[in-house]
Protein backbone atom coordinates (compact mmCIF):
# COMPACT_ATOMS: atom_id res chain seq x y z
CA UNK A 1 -48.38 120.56 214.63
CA UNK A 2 -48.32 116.83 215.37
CA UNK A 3 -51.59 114.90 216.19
CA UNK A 4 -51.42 112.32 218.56
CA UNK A 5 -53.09 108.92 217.85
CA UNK A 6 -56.01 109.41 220.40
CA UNK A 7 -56.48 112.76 218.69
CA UNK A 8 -56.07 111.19 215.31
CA UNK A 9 -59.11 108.69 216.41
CA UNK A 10 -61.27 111.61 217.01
CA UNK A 11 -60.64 113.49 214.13
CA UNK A 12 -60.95 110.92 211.27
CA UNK A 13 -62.82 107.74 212.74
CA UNK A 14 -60.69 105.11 213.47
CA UNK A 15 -60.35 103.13 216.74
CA UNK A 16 -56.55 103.14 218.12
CA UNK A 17 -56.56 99.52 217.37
CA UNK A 18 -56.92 100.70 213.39
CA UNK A 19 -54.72 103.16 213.71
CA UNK A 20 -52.08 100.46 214.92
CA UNK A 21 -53.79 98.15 212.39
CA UNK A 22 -52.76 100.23 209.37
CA UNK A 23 -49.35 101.52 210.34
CA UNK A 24 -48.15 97.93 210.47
CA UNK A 25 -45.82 96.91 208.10
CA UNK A 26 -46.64 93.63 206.00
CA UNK A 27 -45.45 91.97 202.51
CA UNK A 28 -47.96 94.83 200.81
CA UNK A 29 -46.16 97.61 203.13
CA UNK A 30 -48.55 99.72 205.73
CA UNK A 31 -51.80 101.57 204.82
CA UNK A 32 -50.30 104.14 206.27
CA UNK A 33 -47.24 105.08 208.56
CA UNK A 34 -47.40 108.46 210.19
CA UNK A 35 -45.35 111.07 209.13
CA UNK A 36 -43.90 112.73 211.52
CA UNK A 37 -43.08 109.71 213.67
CA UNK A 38 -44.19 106.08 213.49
CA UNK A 39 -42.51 104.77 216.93
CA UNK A 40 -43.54 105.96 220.60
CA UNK A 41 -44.86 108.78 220.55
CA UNK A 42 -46.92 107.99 217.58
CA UNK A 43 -47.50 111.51 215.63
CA UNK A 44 -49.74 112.15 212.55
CA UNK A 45 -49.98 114.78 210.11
CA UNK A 46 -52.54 117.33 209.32
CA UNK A 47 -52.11 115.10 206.00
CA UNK A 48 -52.86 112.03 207.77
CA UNK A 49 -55.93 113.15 209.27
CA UNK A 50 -57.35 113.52 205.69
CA UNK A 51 -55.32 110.09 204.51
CA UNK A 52 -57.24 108.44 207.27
CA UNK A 53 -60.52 109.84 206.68
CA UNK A 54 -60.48 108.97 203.13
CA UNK A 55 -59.63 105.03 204.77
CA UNK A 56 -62.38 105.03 207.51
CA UNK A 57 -64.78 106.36 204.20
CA UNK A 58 -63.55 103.29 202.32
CA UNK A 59 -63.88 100.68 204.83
CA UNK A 60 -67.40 101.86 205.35
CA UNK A 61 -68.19 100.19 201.84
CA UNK A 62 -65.10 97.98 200.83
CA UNK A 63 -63.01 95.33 202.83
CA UNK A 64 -59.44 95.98 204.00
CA UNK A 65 -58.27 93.39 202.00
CA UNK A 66 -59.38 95.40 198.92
CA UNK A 67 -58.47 99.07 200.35
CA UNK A 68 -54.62 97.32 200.68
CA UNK A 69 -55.25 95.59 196.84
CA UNK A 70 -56.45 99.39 195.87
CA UNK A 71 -53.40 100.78 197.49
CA UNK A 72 -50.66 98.05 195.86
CA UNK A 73 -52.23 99.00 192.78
CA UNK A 74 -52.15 102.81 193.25
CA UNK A 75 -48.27 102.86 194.45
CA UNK A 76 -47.29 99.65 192.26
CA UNK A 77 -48.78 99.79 188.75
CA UNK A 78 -49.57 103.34 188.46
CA UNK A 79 -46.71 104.79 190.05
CA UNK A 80 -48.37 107.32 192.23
CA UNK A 81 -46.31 108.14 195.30
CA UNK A 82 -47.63 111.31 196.28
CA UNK A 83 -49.02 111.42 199.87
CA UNK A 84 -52.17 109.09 199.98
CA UNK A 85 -54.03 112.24 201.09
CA UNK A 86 -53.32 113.64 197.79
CA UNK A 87 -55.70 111.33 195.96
CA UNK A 88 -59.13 111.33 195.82
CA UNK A 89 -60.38 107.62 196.67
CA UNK A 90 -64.03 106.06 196.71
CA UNK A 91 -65.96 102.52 196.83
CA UNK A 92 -68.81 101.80 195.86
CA UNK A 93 -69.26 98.32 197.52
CA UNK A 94 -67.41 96.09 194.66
CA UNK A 95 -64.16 98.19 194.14
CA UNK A 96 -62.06 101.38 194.97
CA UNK A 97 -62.01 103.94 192.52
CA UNK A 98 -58.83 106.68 191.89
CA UNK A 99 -60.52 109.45 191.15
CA UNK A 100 -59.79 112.10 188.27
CA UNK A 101 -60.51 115.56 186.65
CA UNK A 102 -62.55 113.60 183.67
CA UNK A 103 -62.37 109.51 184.69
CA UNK A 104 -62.03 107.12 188.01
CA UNK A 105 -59.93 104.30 187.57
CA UNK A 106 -60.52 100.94 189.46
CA UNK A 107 -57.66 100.06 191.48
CA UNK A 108 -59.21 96.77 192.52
CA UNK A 109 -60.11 95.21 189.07
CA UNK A 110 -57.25 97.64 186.97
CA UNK A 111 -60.02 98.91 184.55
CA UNK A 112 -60.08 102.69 183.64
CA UNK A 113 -61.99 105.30 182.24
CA UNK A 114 -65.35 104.54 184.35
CA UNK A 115 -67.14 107.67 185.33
CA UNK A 116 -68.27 108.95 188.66
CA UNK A 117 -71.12 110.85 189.29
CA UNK A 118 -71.30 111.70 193.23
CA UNK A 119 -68.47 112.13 195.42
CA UNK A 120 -68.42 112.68 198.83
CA UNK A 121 -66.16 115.36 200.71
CA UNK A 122 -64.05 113.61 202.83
CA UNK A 123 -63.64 116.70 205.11
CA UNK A 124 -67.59 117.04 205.63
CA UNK A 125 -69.06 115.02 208.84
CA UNK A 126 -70.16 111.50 208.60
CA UNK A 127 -71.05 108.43 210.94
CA UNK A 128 -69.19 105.45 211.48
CA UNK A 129 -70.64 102.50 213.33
CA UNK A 130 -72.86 104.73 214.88
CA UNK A 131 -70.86 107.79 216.09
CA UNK A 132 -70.60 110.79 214.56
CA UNK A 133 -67.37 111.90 213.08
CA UNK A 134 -67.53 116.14 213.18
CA UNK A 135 -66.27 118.04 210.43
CA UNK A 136 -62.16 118.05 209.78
CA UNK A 137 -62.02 121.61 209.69
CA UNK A 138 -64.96 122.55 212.23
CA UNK A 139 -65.14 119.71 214.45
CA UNK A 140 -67.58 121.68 216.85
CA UNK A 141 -69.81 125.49 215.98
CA UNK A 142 -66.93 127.22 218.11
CA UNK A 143 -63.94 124.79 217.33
CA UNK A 144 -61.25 124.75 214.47
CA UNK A 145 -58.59 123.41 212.92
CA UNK A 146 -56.47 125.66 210.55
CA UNK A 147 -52.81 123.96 209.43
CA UNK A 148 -51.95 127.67 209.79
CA UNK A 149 -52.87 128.36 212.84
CA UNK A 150 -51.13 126.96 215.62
CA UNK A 151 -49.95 124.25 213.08
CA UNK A 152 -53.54 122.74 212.97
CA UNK A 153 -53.87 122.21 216.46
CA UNK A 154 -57.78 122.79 217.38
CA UNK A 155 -58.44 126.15 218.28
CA UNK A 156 -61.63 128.14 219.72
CA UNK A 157 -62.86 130.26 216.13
CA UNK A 158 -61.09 133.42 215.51
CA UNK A 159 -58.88 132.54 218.25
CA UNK A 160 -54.88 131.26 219.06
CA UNK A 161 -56.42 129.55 222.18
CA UNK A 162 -56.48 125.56 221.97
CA UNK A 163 -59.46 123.80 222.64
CA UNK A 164 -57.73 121.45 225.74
CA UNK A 165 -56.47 124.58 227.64
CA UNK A 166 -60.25 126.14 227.63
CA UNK A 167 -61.83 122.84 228.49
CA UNK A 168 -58.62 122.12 231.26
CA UNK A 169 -60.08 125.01 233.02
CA UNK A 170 -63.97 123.69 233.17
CA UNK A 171 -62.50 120.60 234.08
CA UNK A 172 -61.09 122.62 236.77
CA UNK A 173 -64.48 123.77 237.88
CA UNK A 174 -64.66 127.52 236.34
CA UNK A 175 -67.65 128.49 235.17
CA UNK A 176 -68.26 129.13 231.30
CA UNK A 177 -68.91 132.82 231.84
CA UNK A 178 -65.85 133.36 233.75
CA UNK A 179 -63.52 131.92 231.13
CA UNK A 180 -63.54 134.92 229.63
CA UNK A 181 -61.22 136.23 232.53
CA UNK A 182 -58.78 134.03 231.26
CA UNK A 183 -59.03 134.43 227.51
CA UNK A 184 -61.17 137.52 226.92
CA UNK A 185 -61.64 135.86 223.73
CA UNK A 186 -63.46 133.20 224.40
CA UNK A 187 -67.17 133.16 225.13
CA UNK A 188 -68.95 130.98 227.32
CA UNK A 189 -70.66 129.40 224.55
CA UNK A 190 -67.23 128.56 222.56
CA UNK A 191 -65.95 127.33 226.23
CA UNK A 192 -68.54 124.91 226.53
CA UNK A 193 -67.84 123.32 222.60
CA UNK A 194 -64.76 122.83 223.53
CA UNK A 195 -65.75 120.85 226.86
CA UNK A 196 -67.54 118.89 224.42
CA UNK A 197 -64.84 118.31 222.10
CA UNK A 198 -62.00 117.31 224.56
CA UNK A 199 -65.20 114.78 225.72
CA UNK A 200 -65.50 113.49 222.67
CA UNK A 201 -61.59 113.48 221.85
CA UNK A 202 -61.42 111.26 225.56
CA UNK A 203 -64.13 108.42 224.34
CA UNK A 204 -61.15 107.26 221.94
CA UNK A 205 -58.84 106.82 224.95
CA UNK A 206 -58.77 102.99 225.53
CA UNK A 207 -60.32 100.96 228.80
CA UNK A 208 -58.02 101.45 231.69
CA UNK A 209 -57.39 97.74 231.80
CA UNK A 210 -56.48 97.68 228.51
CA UNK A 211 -53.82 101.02 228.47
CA UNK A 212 -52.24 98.83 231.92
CA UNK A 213 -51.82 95.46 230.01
CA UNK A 214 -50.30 97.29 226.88
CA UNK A 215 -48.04 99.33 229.44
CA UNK A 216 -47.14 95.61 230.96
C-alpha cells in the first residue's frame, strides 16, 4: 500500500507544503524522502506515516533547524541508518532526545545517558495548530488502518472495504442505511465515519488557485 501525500497530510499532521518541505534535498540531505517514490506521484510508506508523525511531534516543541541538527547527528555521528521510523525521538523544548531501553541521548547538544521519564505514543491522537490529528491506527470509531490488510490502506473495522469507496457512494447520495446493500458489511454508522474521514482527508487538499498555479 502506498499513501499519497494528501493522505499522508491527514494521517500524520503535516501541511503538503511540509511534506514538500522535508523531502527536499539540501547540504544536510532531506528529513525525509518517501520510500516508495519521491518524484510525481509522490508515495509514502506505512513507515513514513509513523516517520512523519514522530516530525510533526517534534516540531511542536523544537525548531526545524534543530530536528535537521538531531537528524545529522543521528545518521552522522552515531551511525544509525535504520528507517527514521525505527527510532524513538522526543523534545522537550531545548533539544531532541534518541530514545533508549535504559538512557535518551541528546542529538542536539551530543550528551548521553540523560533519562526520560514520560513519553508520548506517537501513534495515539494529538493536535497540531489547532486540528486534531486521529489516531494512526484508528483514525475514526469505525475506520482502520492495518499494514496487513489491504496493505494499510484505511478500511471500515473488521472489514476489506476502503473507507473512499463507502464514502464515494454517500457522496453519491445513498443513504447510510442502504450502504449495506452494497457491502453487507458495513453499517450505517461505520458509513457515516468514513464520510467523515474522506472529509477530513479532503481539508489537506490545497486551494484550487493554488493546485492551478503549481499545475502552470
Amino acid at each position: 500500500m502506498s499513501y499519497s501525500p494528501k493522505l499522508a497530510a491527514a494521517l500524520s499532521g503535516a501541511t503538503l507544503r511540509q511534506l514538500a518541505h522535508w523531502r527536499k534535498a539540501t547540504e544536510r540531505g532531506a528529513v525525509l524522502v518517501p520510500e516508495i517514490s519521491a518524484t510525481r506521484p509522490v508515495l509514502y510508506s506505512f513507515r513514513d506515516l509513523i516517520a512523519l508523525r514522530t516530525c510533526v511531534k517534534l516540531r511542536n516543541d523544537a525548531s526545524l533547524q534543530k530536528i535537521r541538527r538531531a537528524l545529522d547527528t543521528l545518521r552522522d555521528d552515531l551511525r544509525e541508518r535504520e528507517h527514521l521510523s525505527a527510532y524513538r525521538l522526543a523534545a522537550n523544548g531545548s533539544t531532541i532526545y534518541l530514545i533508549e531501553p535504559d538512557q535518551a541521548t541528546d542529538l542536539v547538544h551530543r550528551r548521553g545517558n540523560l533519562v526520560i521519564h514520560e513519553l508520548v505514543d506517537v501513534l495515539r491522537p494529538f493536535y497540531r495548530d489547532g486540528r486534531h490529528i486521529p489516531d494512526l491506527l484508528r483514525p475514526r470509531e469505525h475506520v482502520t488502518i492495518d499494514p496487513g490488510v489491504r496493505g494499510g490502506m484505511p478500511v471500515i473495522e473488521g472489514t476489506r472495504v476502503p473507507y473512499d469507496e463507502v464514502a464515494a457512494l454517500l457522496r453519491d447520495g445513498v443513504p447510510p442505511e442502504r450502504i449495506g446493500d452494497y457491502y453487507p458489511s458495513v453499517s450505517a454508522m461505520a458509513a457515516l465515519d468514513a464520510a467523515d474521514f474522506a472529509d477530513y482527508v479532503d481539508s489537506y487538499e490545497p486551494p484550487r488557485e493554488q493546485r492551478e498555479a503549481a499545475a502552470g
